[in-house]
N, C-alpha and C. Protein backbone atom coordinates (compact mmCIF):
# COMPACT_ATOMS: atom_id res chain seq x y z
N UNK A 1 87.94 108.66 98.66
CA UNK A 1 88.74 109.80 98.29
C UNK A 1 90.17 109.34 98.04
N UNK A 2 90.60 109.70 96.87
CA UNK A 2 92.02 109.19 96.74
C UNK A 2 93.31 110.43 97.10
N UNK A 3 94.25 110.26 97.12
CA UNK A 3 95.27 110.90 97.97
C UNK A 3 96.08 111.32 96.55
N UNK A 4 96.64 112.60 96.88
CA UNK A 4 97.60 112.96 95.71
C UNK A 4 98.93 112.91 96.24
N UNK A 5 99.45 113.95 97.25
CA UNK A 5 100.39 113.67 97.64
C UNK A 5 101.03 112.87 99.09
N UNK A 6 99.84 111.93 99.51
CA UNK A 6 100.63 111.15 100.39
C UNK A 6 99.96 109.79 100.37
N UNK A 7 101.78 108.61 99.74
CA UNK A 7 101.46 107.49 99.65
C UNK A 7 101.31 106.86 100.80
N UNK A 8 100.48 105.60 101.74
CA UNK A 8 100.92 105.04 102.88
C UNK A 8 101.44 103.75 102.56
N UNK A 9 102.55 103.30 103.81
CA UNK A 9 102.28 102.49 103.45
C UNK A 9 101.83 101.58 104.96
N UNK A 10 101.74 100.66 105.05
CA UNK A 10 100.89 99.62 105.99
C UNK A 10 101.58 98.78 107.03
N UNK A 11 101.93 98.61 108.15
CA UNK A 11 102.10 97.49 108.86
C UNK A 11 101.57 96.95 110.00
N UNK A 12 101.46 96.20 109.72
CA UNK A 12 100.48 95.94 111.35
C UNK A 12 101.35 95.05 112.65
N UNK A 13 100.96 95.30 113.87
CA UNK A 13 101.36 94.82 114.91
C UNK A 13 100.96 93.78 115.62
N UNK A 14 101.44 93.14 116.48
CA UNK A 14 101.04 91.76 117.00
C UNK A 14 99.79 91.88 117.50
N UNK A 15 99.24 93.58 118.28
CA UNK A 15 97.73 93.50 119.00
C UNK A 15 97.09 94.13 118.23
N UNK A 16 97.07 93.66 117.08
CA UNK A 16 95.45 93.91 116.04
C UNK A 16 95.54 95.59 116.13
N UNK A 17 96.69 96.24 116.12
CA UNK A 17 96.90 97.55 116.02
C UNK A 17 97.76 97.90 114.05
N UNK A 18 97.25 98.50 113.59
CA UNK A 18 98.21 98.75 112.13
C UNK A 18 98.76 100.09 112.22
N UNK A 19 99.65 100.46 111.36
CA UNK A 19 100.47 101.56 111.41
C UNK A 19 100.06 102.00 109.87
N UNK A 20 100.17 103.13 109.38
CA UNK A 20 99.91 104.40 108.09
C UNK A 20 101.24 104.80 108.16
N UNK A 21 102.12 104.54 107.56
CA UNK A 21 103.45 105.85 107.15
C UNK A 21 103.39 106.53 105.98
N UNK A 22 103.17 107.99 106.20
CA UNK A 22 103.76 108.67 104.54
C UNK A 22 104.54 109.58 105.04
N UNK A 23 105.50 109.96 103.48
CA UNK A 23 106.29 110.54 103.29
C UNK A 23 106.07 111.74 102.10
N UNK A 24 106.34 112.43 101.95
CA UNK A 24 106.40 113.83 100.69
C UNK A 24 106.47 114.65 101.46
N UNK A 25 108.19 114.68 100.19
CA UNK A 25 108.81 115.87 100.35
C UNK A 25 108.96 116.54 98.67
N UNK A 26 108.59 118.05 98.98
CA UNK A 26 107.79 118.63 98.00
C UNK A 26 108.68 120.01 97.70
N UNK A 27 108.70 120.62 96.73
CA UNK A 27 109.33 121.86 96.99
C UNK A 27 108.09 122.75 97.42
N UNK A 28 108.82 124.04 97.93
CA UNK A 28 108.03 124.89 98.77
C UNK A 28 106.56 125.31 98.49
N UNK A 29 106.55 125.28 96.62
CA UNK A 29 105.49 125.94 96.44
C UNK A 29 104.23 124.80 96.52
N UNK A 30 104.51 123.67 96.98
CA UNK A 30 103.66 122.80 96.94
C UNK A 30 103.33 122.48 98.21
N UNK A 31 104.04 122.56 99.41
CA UNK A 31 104.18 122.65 100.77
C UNK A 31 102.29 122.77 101.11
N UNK A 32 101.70 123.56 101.12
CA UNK A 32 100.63 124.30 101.42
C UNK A 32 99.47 123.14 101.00
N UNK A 33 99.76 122.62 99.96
CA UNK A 33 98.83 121.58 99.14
C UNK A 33 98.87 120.34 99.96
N UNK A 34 100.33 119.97 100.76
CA UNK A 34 100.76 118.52 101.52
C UNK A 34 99.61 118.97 102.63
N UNK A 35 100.13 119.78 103.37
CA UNK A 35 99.26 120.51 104.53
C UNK A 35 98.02 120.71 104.39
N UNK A 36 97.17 120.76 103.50
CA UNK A 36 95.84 120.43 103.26
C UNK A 36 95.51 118.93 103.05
N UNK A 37 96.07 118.03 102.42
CA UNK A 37 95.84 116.83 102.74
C UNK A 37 96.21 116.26 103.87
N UNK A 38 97.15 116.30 104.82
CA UNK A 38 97.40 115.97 105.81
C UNK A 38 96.28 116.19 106.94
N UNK A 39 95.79 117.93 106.90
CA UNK A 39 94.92 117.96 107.60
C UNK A 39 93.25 117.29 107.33
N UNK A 40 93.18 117.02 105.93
CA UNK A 40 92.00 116.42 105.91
C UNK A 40 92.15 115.16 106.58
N UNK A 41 93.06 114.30 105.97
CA UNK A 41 92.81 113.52 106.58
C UNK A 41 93.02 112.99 108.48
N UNK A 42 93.49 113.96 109.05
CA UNK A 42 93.31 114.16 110.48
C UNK A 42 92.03 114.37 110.72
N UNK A 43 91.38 115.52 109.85
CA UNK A 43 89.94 116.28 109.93
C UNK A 43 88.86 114.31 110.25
N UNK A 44 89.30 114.16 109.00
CA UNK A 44 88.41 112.35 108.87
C UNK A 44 88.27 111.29 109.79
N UNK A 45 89.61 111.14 110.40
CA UNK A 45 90.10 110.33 111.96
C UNK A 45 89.00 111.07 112.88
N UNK A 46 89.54 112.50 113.32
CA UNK A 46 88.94 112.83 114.09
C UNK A 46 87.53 113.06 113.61
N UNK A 47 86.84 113.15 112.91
CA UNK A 47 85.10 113.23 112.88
C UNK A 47 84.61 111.77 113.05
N UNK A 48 85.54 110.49 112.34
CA UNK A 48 84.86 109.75 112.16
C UNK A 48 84.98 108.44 113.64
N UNK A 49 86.00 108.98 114.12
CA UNK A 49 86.31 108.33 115.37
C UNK A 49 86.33 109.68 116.75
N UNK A 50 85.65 110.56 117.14
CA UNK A 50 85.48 111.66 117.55
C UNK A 50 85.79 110.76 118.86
N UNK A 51 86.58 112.08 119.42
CA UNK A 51 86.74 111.56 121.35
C UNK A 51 87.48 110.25 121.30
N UNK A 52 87.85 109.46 119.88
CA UNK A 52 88.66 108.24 120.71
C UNK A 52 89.95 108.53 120.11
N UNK A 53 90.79 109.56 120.32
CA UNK A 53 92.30 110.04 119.85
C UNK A 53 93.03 109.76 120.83
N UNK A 54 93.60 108.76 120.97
CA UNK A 54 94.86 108.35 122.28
C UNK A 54 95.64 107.39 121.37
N UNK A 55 96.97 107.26 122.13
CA UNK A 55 97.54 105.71 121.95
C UNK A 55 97.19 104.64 122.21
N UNK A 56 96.93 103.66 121.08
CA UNK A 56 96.08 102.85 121.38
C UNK A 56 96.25 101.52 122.49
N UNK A 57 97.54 101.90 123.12
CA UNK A 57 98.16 101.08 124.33
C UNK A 57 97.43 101.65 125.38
N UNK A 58 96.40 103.20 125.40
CA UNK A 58 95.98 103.67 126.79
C UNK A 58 94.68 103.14 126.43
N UNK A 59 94.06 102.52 124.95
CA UNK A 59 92.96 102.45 125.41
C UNK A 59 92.16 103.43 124.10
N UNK A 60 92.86 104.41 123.12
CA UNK A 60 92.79 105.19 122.06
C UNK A 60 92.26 104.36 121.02
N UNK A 61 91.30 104.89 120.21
CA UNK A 61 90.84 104.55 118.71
C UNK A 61 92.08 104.32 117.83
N UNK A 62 92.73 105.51 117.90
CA UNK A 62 93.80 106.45 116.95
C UNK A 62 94.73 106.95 117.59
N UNK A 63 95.58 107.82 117.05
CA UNK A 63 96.29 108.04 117.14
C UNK A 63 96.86 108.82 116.01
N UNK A 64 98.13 110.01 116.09
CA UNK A 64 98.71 110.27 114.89
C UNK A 64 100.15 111.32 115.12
N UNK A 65 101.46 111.27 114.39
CA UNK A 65 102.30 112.35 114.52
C UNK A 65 102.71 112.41 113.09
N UNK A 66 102.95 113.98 113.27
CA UNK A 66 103.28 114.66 112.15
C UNK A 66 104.86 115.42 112.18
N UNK A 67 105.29 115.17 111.16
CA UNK A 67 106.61 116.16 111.50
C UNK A 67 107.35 116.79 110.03
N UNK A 68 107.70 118.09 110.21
CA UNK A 68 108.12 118.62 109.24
C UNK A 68 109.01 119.06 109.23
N UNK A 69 110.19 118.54 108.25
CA UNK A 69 111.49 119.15 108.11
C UNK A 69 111.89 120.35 106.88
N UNK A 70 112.62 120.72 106.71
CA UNK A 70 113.30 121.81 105.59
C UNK A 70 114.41 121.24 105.11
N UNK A 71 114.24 121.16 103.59
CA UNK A 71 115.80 120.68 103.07
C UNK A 71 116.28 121.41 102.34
N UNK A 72 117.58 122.58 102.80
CA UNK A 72 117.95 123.04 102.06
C UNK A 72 118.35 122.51 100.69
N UNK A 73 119.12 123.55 99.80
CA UNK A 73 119.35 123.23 98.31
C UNK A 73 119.32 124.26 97.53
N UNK A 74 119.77 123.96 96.37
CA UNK A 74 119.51 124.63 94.96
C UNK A 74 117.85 124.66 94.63
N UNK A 75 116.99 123.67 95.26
CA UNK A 75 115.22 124.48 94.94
C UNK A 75 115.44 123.21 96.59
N UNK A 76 114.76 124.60 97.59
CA UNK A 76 114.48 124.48 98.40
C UNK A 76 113.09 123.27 98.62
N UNK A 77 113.40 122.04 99.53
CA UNK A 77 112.41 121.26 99.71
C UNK A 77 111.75 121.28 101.55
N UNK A 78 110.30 120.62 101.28
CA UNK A 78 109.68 120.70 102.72
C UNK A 78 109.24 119.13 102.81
N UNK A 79 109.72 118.20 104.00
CA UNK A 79 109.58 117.33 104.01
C UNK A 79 108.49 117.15 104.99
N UNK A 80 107.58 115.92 104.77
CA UNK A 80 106.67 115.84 105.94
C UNK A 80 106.78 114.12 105.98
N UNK A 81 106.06 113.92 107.33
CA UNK A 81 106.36 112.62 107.47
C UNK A 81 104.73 112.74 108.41
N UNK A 82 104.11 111.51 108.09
CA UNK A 82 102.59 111.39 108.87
C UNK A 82 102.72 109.89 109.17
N UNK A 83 102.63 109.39 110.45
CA UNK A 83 102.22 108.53 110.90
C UNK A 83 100.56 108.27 111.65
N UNK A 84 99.49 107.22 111.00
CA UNK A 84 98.41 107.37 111.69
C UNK A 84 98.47 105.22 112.52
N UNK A 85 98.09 105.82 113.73
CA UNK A 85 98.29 104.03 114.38
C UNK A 85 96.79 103.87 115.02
N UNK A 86 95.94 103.05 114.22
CA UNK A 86 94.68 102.45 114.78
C UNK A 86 94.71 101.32 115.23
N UNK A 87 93.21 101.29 115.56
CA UNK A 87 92.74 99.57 115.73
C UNK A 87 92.29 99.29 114.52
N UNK A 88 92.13 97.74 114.86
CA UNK A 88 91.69 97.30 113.15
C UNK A 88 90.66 97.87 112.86
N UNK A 89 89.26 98.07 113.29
CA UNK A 89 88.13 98.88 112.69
C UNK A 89 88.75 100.24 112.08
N UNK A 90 89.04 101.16 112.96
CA UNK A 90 89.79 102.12 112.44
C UNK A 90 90.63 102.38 111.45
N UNK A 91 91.80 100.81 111.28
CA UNK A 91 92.38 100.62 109.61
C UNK A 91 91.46 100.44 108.95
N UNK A 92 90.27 99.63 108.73
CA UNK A 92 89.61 98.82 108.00
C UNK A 92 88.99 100.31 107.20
N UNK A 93 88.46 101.74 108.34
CA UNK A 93 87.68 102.69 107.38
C UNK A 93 88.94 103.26 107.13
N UNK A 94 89.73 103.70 107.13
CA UNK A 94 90.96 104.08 106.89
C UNK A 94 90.88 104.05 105.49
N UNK A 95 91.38 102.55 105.46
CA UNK A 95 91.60 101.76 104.05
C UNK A 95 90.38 102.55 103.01
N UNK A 96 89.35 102.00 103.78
CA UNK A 96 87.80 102.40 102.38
C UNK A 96 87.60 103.60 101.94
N UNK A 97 88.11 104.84 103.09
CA UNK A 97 87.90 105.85 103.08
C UNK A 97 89.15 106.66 101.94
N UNK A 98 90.07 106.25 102.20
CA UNK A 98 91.58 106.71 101.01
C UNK A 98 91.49 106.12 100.17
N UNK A 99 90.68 105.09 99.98
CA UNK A 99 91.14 104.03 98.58
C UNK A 99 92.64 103.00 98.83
N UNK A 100 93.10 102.71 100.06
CA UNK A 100 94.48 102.18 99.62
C UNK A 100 93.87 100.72 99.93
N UNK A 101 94.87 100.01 99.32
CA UNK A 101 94.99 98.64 99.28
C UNK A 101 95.02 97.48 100.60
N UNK A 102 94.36 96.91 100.44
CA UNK A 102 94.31 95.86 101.93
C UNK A 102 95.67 95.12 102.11
């Protein structure tokens, strides 16, 4: 499945843990559209790694935070920011599952 509005991008950590960052910020009327991809792909983590959602320092599959800001203006914008932090299996379907790049 490929992603419309959220690019990631990739880094990984010294314990075989990787990091997902996206960003889009959208004006309002598109807001609703971010928020449906965001939640799918939470929906995907959680079905496809079910019950293992922790930090993966306690011992977690996954992991994930979301946060949404408002930017005022002349055309009002909604910013979101998604972080997802696995283990490598977990990047590896990650990767296959969005289409992004190794």
């Amino acid at each position: 499945m490929s992603l419309r509005w959220l690019d990631f991008d990739y880094s990984e950590g010294s314990d075989d843990t990787g990091v997902f960052d996206a960003m889009a910020s959208v004006e309002w009327k598109h807001a609703a559209d971010v928020e449906a991809e965001i939640a799918t792909v939470i929906a995907w983590a959680e079905a496809t790694f079910a019950g293992r959602r922790a930090p993966v320092e306690e011992g977690g599959e996954w992991d994930c935070d979301v946060s949404v800001t408002d930017e005022p203006g002349a055309t009002p914008r909604r910013c979101f920011s998604l972080s997802i932090t696995g283990s490598a299996a977990f990047c590896e379907a990650f990767r296959e599952r969005f289409e992004l790049e190794a």
